[in-house]
C-alpha atoms as a PDB file:
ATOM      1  CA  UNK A   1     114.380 -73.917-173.920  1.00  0.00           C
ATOM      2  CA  UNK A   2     116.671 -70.662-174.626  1.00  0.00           C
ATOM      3  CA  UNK A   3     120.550 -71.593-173.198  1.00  0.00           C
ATOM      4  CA  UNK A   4     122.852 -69.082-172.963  1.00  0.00           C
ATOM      5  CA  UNK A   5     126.833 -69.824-172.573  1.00  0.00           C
ATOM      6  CA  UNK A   6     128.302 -67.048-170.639  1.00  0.00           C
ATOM      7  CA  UNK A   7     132.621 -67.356-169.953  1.00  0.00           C
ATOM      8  CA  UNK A   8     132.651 -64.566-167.407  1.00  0.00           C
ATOM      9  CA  UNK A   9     136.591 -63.167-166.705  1.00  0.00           C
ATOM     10  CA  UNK A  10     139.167 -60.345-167.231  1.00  0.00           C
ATOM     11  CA  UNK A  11     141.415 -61.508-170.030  1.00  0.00           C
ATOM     12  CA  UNK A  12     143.454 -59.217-168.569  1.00  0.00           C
ATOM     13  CA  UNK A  13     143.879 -60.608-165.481  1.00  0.00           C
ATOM     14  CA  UNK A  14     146.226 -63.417-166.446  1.00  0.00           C
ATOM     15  CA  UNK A  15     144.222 -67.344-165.397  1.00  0.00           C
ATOM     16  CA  UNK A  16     141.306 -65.133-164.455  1.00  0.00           C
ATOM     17  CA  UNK A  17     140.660 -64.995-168.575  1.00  0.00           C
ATOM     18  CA  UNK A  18     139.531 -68.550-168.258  1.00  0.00           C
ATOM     19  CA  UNK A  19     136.221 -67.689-168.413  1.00  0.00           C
ATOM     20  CA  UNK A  20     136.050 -65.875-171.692  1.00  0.00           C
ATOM     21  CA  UNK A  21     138.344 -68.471-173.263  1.00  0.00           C
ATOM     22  CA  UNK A  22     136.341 -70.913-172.300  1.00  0.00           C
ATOM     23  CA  UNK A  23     133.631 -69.584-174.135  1.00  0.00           C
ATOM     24  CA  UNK A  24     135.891 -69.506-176.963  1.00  0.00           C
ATOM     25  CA  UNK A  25     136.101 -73.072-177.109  1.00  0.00           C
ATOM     26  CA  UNK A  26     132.506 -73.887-176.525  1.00  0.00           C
ATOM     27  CA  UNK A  27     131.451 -71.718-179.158  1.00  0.00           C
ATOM     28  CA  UNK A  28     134.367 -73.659-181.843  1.00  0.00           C
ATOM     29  CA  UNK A  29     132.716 -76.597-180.791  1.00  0.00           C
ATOM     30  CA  UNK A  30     128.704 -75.854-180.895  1.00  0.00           C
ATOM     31  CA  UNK A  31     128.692 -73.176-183.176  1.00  0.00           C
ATOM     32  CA  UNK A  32     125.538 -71.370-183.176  1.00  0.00           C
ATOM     33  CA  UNK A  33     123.455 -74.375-181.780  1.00  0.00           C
ATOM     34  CA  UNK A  34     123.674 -72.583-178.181  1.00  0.00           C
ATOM     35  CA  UNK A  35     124.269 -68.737-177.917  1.00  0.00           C
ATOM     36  CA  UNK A  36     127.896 -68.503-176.513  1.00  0.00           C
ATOM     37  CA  UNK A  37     128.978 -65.073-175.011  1.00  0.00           C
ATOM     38  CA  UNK A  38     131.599 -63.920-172.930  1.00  0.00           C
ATOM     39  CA  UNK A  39     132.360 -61.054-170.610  1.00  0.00           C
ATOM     40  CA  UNK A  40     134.283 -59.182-168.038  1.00  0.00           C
ATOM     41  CA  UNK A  41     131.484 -57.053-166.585  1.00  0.00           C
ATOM     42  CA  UNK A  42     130.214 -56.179-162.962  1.00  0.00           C
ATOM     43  CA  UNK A  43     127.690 -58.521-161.821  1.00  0.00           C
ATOM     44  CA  UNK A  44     124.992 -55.711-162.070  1.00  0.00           C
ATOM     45  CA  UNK A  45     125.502 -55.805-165.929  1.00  0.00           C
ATOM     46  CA  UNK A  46     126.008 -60.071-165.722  1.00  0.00           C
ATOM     47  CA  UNK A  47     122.561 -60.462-164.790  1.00  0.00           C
ATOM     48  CA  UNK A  48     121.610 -58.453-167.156  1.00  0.00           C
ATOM     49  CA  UNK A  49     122.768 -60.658-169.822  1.00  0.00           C
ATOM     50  CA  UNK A  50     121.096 -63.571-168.497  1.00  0.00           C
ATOM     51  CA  UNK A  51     117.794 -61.980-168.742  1.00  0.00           C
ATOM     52  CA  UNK A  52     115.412 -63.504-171.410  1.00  0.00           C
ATOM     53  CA  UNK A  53     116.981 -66.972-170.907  1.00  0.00           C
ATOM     54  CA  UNK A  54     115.570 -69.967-169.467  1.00  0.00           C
ATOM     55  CA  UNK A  55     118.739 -71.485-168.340  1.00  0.00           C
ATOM     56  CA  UNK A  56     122.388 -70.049-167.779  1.00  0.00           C
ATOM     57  CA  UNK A  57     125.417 -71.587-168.385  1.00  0.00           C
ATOM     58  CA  UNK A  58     128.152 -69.625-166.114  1.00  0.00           C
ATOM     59  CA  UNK A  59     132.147 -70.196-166.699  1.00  0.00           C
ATOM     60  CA  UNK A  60     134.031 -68.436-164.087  1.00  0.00           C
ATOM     61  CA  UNK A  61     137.164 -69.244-161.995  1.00  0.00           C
ATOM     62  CA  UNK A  62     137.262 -69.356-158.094  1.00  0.00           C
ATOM     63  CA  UNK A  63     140.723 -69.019-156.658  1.00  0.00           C
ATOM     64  CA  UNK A  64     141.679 -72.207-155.161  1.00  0.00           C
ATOM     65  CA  UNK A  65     145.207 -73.789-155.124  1.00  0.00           C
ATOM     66  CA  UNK A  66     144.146 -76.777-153.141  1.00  0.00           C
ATOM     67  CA  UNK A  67     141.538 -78.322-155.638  1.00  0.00           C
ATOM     68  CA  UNK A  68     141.818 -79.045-159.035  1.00  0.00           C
ATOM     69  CA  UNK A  69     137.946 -80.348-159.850  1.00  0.00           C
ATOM     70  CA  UNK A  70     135.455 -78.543-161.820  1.00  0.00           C
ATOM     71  CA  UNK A  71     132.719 -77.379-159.163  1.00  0.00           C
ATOM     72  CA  UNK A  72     128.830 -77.452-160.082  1.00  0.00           C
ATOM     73  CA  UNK A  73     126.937 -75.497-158.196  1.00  0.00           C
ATOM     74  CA  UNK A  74     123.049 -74.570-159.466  1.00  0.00           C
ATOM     75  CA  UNK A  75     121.306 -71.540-158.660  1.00  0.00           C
ATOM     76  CA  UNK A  76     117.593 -71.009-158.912  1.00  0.00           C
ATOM     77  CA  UNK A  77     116.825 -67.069-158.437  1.00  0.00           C
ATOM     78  CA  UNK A  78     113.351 -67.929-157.914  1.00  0.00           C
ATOM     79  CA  UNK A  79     114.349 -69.302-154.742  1.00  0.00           C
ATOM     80  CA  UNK A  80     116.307 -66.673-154.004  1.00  0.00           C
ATOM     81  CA  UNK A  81     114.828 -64.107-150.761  1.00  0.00           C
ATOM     82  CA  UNK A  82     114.181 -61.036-152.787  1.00  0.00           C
ATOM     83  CA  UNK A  83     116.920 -58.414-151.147  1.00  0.00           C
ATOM     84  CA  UNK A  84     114.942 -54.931-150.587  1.00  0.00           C
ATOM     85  CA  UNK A  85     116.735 -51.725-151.809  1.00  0.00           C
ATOM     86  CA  UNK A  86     119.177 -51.700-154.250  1.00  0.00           C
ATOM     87  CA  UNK A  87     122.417 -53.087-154.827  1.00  0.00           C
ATOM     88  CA  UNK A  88     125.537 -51.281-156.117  1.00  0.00           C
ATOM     89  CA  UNK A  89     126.858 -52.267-158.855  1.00  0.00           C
ATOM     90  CA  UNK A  90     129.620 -53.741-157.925  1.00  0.00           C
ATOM     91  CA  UNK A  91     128.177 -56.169-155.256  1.00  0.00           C
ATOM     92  CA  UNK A  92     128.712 -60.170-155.462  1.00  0.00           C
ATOM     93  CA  UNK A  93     126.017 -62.305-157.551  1.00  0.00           C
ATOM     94  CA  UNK A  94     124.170 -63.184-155.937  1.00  0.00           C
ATOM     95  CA  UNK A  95     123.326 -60.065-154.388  1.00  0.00           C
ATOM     96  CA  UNK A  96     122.655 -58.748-157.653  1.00  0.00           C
ATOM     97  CA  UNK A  97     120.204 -61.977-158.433  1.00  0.00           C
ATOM     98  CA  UNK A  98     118.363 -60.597-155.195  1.00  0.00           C
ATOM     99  CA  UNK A  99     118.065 -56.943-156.304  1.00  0.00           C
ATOM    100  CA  UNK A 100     116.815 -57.926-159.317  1.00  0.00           C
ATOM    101  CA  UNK A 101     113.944 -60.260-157.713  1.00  0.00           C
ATOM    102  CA  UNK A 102     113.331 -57.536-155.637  1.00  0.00           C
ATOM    103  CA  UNK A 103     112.282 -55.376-158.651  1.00  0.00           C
ATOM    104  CA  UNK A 104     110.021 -58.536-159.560  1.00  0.00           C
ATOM    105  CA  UNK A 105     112.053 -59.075-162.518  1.00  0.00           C
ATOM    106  CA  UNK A 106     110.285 -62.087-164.361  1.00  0.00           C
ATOM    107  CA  UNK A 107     112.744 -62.063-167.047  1.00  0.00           C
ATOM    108  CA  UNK A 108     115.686 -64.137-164.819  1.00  0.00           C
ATOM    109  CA  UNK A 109     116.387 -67.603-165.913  1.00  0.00           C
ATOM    110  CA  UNK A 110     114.874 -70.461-163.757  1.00  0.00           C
ATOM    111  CA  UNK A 111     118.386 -71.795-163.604  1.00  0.00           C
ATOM    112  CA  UNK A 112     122.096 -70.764-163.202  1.00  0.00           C
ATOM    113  CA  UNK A 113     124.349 -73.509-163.756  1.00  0.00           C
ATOM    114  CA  UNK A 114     127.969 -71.715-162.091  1.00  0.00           C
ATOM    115  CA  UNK A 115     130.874 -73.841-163.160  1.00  0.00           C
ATOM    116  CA  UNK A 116     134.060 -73.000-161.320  1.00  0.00           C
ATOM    117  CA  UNK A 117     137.321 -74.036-162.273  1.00  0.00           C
ATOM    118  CA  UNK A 118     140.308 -73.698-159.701  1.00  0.00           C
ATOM    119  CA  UNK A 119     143.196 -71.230-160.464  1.00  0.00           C
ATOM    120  CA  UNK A 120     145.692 -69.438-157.926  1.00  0.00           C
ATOM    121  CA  UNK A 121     145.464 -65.768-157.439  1.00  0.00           C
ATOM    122  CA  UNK A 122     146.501 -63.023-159.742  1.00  0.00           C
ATOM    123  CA  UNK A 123     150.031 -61.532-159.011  1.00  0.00           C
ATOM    124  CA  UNK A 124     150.436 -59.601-162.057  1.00  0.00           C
ATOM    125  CA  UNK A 125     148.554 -58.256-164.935  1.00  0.00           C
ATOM    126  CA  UNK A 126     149.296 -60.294-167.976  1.00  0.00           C
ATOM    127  CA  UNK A 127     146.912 -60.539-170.984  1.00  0.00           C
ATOM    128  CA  UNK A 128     147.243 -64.347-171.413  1.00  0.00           C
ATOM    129  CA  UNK A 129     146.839 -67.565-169.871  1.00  0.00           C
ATOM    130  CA  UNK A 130     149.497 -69.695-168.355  1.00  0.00           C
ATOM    131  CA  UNK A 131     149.475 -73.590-169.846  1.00  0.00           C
ATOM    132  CA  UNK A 132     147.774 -74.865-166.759  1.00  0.00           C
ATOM    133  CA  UNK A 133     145.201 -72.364-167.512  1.00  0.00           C
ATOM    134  CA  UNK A 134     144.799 -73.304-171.055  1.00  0.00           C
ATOM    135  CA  UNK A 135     144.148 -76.636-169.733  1.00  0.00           C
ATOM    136  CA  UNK A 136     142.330 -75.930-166.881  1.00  0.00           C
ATOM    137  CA  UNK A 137     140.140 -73.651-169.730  1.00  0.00           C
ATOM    138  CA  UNK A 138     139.643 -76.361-171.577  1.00  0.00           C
ATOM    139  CA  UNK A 139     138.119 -79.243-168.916  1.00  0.00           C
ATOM    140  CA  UNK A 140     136.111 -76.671-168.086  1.00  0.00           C
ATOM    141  CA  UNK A 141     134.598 -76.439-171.866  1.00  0.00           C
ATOM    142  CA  UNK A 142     134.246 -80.035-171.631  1.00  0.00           C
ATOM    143  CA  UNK A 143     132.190 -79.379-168.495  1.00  0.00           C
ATOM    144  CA  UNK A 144     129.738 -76.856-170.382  1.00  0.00           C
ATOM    145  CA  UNK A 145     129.454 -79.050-173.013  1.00  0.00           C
ATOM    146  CA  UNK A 146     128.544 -81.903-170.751  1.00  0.00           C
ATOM    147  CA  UNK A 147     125.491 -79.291-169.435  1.00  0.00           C
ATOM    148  CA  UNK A 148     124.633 -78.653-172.870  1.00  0.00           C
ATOM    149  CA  UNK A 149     123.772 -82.188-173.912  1.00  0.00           C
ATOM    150  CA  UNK A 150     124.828 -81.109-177.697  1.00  0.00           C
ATOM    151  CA  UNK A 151     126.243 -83.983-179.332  1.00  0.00           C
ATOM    152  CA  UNK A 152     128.276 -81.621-181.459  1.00  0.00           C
ATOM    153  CA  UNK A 153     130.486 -81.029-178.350  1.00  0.00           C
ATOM    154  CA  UNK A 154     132.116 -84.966-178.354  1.00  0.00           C
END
């Protein structure tokens, strides 16, 4: 089965870098067993990169200052109701997922594993993360790793 790791932030967006750092510390702990990638694109040029994979590892933030946990959520875009026209590039994720069914695009993973990981909204532009991020950044490794099954990640 082809995995792909993908920490999905701005880095420049203060906590919202989570994602990318995230991928940092998956990728120091699996090495090249899983491919580990991360990103600040549109979610046009997201699901691009998930293309050719079986399965999708996703590392994003949600703003949320009530919740601490690590949220799971899967996403088969098989299942998904193909969305007719197209979408701009710019539009949400799912959205995107639909487009790109619409085109009958066989090449989308069967699943999208989203892991979310709480952090409060951005007030400034800051090109690093606070130490609740950090931290934050890495339960949420430990959380990919857990999806990966790799015994290199204990």
């Amino acid at each position: 089965m082809r995995q792909r790791v993908i920490g999905w932030g701005n880095p420049l967006a203060g906590d919202d870098g989570i994602g990318p750092r995230t991928a940092d510390l998956v990728f120091a702990r699996v090495g090249d067993a899983t491919e580990v990638v991360s990103t600040s694109c549109a979610p046009f040029r997201l699901v691009e990169q998930m293309r050719g994979f079986d399965r999708v590892i996703l590392a994003d933030v949600r703003v949320d200052t009530n919740d601490t946990a690590v949220r799971r959520e899967v996403i088969r875009p098989s299942a998904l109701p193909a969305q007719a026209g197209l979408t701009r590039h710019d539009a949400p994720l799912l959205d995107c997922l639909r487009t790109f069914r619409a085109l009958d695009d066989d090449a989308l993973p069967e699943e999208i594993v989203l892991l979310t990981a709480p952090i409060a909204p951005c007030i400034a532009w800051v090109d690093r993360l606070s130490e609740q991020a950090e931290q934050t950044a890495v339960r949420l490794a430990d959380a990919v790793c857990r999806e990966l099954e790799v015994k290199v990640c204990g």
